[in-house]
Protein backbone atom coordinates (compact mmCIF):
# COMPACT_ATOMS: atom_id res chain seq x y z
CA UNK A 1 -5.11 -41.71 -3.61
CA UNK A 2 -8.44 -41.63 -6.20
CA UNK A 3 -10.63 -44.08 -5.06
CA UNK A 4 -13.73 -44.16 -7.75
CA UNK A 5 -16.96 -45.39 -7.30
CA UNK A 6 -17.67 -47.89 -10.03
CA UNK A 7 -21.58 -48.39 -9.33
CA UNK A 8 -23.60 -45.55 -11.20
CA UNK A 9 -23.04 -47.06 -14.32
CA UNK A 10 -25.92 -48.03 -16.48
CA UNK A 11 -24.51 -51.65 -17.43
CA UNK A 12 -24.85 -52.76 -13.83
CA UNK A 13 -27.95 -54.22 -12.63
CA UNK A 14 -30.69 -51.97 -11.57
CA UNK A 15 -29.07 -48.89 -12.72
CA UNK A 16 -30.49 -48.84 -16.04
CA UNK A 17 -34.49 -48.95 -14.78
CA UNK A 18 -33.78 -46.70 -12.30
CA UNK A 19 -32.50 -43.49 -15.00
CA UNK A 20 -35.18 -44.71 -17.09
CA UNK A 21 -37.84 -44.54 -14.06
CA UNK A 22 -35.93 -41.21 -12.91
CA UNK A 23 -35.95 -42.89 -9.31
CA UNK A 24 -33.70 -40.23 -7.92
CA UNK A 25 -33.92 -41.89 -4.74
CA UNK A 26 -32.18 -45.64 -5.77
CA UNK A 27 -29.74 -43.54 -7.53
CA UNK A 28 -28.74 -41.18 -4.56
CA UNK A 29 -28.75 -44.45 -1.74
CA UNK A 30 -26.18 -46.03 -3.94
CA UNK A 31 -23.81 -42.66 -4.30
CA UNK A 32 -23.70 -42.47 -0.19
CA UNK A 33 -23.04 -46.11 0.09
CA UNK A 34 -19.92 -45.98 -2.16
CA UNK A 35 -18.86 -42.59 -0.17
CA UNK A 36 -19.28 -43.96 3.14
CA UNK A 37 -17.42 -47.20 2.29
CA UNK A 38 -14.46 -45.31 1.46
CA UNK A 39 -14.67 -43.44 -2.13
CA UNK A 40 -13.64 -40.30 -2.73
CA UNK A 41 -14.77 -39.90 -6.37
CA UNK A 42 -17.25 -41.11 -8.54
CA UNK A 43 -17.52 -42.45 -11.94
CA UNK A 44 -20.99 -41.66 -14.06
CA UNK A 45 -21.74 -43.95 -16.94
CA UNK A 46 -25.61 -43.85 -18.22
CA UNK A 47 -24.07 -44.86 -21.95
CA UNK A 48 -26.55 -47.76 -22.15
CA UNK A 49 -29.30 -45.70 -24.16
CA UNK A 50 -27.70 -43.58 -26.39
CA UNK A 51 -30.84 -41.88 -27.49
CA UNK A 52 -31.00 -39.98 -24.29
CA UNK A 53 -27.60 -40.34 -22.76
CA UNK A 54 -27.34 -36.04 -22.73
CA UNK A 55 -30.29 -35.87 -21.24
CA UNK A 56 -29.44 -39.03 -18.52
CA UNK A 57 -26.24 -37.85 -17.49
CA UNK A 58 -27.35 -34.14 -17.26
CA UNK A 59 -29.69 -35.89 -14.97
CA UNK A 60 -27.73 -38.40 -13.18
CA UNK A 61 -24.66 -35.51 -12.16
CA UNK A 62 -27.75 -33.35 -10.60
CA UNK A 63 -29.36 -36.18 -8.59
CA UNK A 64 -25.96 -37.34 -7.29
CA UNK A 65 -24.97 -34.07 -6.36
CA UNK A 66 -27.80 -33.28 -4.22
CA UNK A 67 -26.60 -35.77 -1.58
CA UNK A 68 -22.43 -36.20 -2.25
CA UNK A 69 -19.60 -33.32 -2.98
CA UNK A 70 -16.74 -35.20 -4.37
CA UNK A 71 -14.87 -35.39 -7.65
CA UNK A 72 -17.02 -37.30 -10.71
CA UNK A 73 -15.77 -38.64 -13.47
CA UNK A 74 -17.91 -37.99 -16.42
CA UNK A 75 -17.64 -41.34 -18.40
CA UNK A 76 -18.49 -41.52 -22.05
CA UNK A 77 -17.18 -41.76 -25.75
CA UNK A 78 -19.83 -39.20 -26.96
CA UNK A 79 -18.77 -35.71 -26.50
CA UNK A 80 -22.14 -34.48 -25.90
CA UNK A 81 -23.06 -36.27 -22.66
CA UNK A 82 -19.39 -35.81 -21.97
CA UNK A 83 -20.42 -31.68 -22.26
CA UNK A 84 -24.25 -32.17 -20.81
CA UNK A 85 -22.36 -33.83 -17.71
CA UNK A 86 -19.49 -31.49 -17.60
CA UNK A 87 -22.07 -28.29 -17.43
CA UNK A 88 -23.88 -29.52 -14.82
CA UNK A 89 -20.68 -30.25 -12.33
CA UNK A 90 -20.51 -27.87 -9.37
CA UNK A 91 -17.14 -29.27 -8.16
CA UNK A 92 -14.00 -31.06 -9.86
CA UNK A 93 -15.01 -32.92 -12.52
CA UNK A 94 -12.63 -35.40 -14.55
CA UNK A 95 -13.42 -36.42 -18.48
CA UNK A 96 -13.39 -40.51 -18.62
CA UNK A 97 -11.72 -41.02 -20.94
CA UNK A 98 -9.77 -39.61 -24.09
CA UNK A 99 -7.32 -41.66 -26.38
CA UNK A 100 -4.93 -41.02 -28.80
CA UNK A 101 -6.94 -41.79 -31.64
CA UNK A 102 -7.19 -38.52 -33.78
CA UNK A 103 -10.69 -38.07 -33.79
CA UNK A 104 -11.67 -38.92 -30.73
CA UNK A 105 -8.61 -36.56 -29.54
CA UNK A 106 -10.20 -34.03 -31.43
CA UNK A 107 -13.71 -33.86 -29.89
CA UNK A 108 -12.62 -34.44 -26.27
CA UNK A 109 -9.68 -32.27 -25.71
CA UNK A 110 -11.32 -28.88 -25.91
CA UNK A 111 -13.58 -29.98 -23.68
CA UNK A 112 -10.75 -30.16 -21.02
CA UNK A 113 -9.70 -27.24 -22.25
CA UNK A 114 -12.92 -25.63 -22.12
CA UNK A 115 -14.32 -26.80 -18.44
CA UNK A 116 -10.61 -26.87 -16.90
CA UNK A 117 -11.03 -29.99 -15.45
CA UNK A 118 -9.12 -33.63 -14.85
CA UNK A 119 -8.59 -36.08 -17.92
CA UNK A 120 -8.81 -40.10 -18.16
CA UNK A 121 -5.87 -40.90 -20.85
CA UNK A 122 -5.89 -44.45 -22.40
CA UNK A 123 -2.59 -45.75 -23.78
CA UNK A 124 -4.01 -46.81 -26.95
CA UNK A 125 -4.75 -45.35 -30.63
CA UNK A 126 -6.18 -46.26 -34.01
CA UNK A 127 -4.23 -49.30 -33.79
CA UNK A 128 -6.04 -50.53 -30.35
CA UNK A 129 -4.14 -51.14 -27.35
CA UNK A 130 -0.26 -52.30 -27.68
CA UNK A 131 0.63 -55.73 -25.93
CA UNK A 132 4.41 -53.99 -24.69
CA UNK A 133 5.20 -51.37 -21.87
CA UNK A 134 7.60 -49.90 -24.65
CA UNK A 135 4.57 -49.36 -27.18
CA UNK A 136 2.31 -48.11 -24.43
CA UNK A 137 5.20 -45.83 -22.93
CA UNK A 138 5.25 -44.30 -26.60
CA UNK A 139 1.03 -43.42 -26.68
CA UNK A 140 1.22 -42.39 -23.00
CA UNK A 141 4.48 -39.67 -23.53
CA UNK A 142 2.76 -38.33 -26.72
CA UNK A 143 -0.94 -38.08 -25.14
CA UNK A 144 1.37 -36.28 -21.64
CA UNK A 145 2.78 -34.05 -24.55
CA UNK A 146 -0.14 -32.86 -26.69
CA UNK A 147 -2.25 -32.44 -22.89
CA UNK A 148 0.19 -30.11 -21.49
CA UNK A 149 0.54 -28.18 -24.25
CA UNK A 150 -3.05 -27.28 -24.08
CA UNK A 151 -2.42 -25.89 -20.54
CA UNK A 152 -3.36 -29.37 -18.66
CA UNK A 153 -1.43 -30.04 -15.67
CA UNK A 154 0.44 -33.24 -14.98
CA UNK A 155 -1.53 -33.37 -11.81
CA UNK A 156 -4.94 -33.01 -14.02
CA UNK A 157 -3.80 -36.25 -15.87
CA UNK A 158 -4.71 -39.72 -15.25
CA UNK A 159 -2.85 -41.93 -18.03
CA UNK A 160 -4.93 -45.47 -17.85
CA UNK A 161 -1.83 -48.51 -18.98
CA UNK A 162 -5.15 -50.23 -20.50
CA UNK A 163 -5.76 -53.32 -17.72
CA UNK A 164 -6.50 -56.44 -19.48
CA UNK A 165 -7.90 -59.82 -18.35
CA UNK A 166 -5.45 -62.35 -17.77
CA UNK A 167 -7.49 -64.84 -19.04
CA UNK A 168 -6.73 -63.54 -22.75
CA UNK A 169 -3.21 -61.92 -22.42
CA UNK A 170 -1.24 -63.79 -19.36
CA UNK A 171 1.11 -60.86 -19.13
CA UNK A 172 -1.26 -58.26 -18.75
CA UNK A 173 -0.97 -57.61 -15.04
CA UNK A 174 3.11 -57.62 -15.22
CA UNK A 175 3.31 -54.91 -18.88
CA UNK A 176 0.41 -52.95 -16.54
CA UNK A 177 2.72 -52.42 -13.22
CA UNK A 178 5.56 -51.67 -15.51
CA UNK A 179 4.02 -49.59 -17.74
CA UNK A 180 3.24 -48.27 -13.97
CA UNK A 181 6.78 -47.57 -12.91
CA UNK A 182 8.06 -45.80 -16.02
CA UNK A 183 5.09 -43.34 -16.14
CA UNK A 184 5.32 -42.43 -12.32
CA UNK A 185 9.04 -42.43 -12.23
CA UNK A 186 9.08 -40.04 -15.86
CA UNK A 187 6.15 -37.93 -14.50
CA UNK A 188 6.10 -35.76 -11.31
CA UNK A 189 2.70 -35.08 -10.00
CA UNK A 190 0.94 -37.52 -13.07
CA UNK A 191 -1.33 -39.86 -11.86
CA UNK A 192 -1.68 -43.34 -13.39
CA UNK A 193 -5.25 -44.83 -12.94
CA UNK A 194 -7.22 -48.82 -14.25
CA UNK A 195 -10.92 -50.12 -14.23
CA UNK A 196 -9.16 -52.43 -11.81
CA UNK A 197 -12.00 -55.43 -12.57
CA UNK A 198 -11.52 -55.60 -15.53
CA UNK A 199 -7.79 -57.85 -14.89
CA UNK A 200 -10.27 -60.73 -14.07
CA UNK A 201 -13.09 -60.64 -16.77
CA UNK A 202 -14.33 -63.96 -17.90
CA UNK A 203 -12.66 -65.89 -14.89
CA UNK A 204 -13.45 -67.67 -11.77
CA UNK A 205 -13.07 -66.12 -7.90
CA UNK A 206 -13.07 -62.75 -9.60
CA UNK A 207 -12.75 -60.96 -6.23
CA UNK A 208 -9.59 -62.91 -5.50
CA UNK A 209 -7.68 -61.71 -8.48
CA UNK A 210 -9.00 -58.31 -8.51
CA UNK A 211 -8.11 -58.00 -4.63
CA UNK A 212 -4.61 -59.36 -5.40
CA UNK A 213 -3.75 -57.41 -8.19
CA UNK A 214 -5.11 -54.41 -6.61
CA UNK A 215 -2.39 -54.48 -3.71
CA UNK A 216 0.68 -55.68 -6.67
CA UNK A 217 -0.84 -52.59 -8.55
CA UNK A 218 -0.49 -50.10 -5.58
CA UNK A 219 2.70 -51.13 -4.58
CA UNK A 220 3.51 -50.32 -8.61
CA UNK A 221 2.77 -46.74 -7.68
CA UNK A 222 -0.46 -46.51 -9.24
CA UNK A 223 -2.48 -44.03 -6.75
CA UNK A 224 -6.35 -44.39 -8.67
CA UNK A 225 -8.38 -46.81 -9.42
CA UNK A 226 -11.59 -47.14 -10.45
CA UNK A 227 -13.49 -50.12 -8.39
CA UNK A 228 -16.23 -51.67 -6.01
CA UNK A 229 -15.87 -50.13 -2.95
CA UNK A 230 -19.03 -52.07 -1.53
CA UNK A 231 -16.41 -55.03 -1.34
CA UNK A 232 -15.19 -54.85 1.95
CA UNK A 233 -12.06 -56.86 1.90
CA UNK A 234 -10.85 -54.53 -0.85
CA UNK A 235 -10.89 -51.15 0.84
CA UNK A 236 -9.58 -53.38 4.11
CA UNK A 237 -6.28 -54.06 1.85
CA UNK A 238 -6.46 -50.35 0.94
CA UNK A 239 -6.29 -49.15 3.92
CA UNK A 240 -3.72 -51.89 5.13
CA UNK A 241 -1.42 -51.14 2.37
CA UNK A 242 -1.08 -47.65 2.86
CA UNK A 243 0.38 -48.40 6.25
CA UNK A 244 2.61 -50.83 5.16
CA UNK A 245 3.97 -48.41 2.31
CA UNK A 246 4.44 -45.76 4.96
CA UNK A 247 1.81 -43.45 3.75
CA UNK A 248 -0.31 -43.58 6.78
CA UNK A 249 1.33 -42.07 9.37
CA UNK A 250 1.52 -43.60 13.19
CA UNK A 251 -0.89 -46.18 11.64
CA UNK A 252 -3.64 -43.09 12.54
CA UNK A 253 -6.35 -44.45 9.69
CA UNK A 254 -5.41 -48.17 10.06
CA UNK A 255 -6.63 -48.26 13.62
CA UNK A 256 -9.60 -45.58 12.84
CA UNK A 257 -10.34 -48.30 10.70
CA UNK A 258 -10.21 -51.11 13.00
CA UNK A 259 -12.04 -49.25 15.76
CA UNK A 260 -15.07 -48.31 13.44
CA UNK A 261 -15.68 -52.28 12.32
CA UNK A 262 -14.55 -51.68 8.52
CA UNK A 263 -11.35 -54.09 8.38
């Protein structure tokens, strides 16, 4: 399972100054933290000053590498700080995110092509983002199509159903774990992957919801996710639901986890 480091994005509080101030130090503290709580990937966002995002992410992927080795996921719409962070990857890098939009399909997919690496699919095109499982089925078999065609390997492709707060569309979480099931069932070796706060945006007890649907969303087959893994009682129901779902085997990393104080 992907588990993806939300933090290093330039959105978040204190991440902003600290690119700007080149504080290599603030930047690297917060990479091991996410790592040692239980990441295995990373997503880097620095899209907040798009005057020097190239030159931030080139930046950002150097400093973060100097203290982790793990997948990152290079996270922006402009295909030149997509590039500047792809160039300066020593180990598996992943593009976050391509669409099915022409254009944007246009300026991103070589760039898999080129670097050889992972791709972030989003079930959505010109139109925006379909409401059904049956339109979003549609976008994510024709994105799978055009992918592999270019030589990208099912197992290099992580199709994103588009998670949307419930607070706007009340049947987000339920078209999302369907939308699940048909991929991963159609799909050998795919992965399907979600932002996973962004189910709760502009609603109370976040953490609650986010938590809740994160287990509903696991046992839907997703196997990434892109989240907080400084929040404790969500990598505790991580590590609980793998046993429970048999993928943990004697119970060996539920009770590693027990005996080292993390659940």
């Amino acid at each position: 399972m992907l588990i993806v480091g939300e933090k290093l994005n330039s959105s978040l509080k204190g991440i902003e100054e600290a690119v700007r101030k080149r504080d290599g130090l603030f930047i690297q503290n917060l990479a091991k933290r996410q790592i040692e709580a239980g990441a295995n990937a990373l997503d880097v966002n620095v899209g907040t000053s798009l005057a020097s995002e190239d030159e931030d992410m080139r930046w950002m992927v150097k400093t973060i590498q100097q203290v982790v080795d793990c997948p990152l996921l290079i996270d922006s719409p402009n295909p030149r700080a997509l590039r500047a962070g792809l160039e300066e990857c020593k180990g598996r890098a992943i593009i976050n995110s391509i669409t099915a939009e022409r254009k944007r399909m246009e300026k991103v997919l070589p760039l898999a092509v080129e670097f050889k690496c992972g791709i972030v699919a989003l079930t959505m095109d010109e139109k925006g983002i379909p409401k059904g499982v049956e339109e979003r089925m549609k976008i994510a078999e024709s994105l799978i199509s055009i992918l592999t065609r270019k030589g990208i390997s099912l197992s290099d492709i992580y199709i994103d159903p588009m998670v949307t707060s419930i607070a706007t569309e009340s049947s987000s979480a339920k078209v999302t774990f369907e939308t699940t099931r048909r991929i991963m069932s159609s799909f050998k070796g795919i992965h399907t992957i979600c932002g996973l706060s962004n189910i709760s945006f502009g609603l109370p007890k976040r953490r609650l919801l986010n938590q809740t649907f994160f287990v509903m969303a696991i046992c839907s087959g997703m196997d990434s996710f892109i989240l907080d893994p400084l929040d404790r009682r969500l990598m505790s129901l991580l590590v609980a639901s793998r046993a429970l779902l048999g993928e943990d085997e004697y119970c060996a990393d539920y009770i590693k986890a027990f005996r080292q104080g993390r659940i």
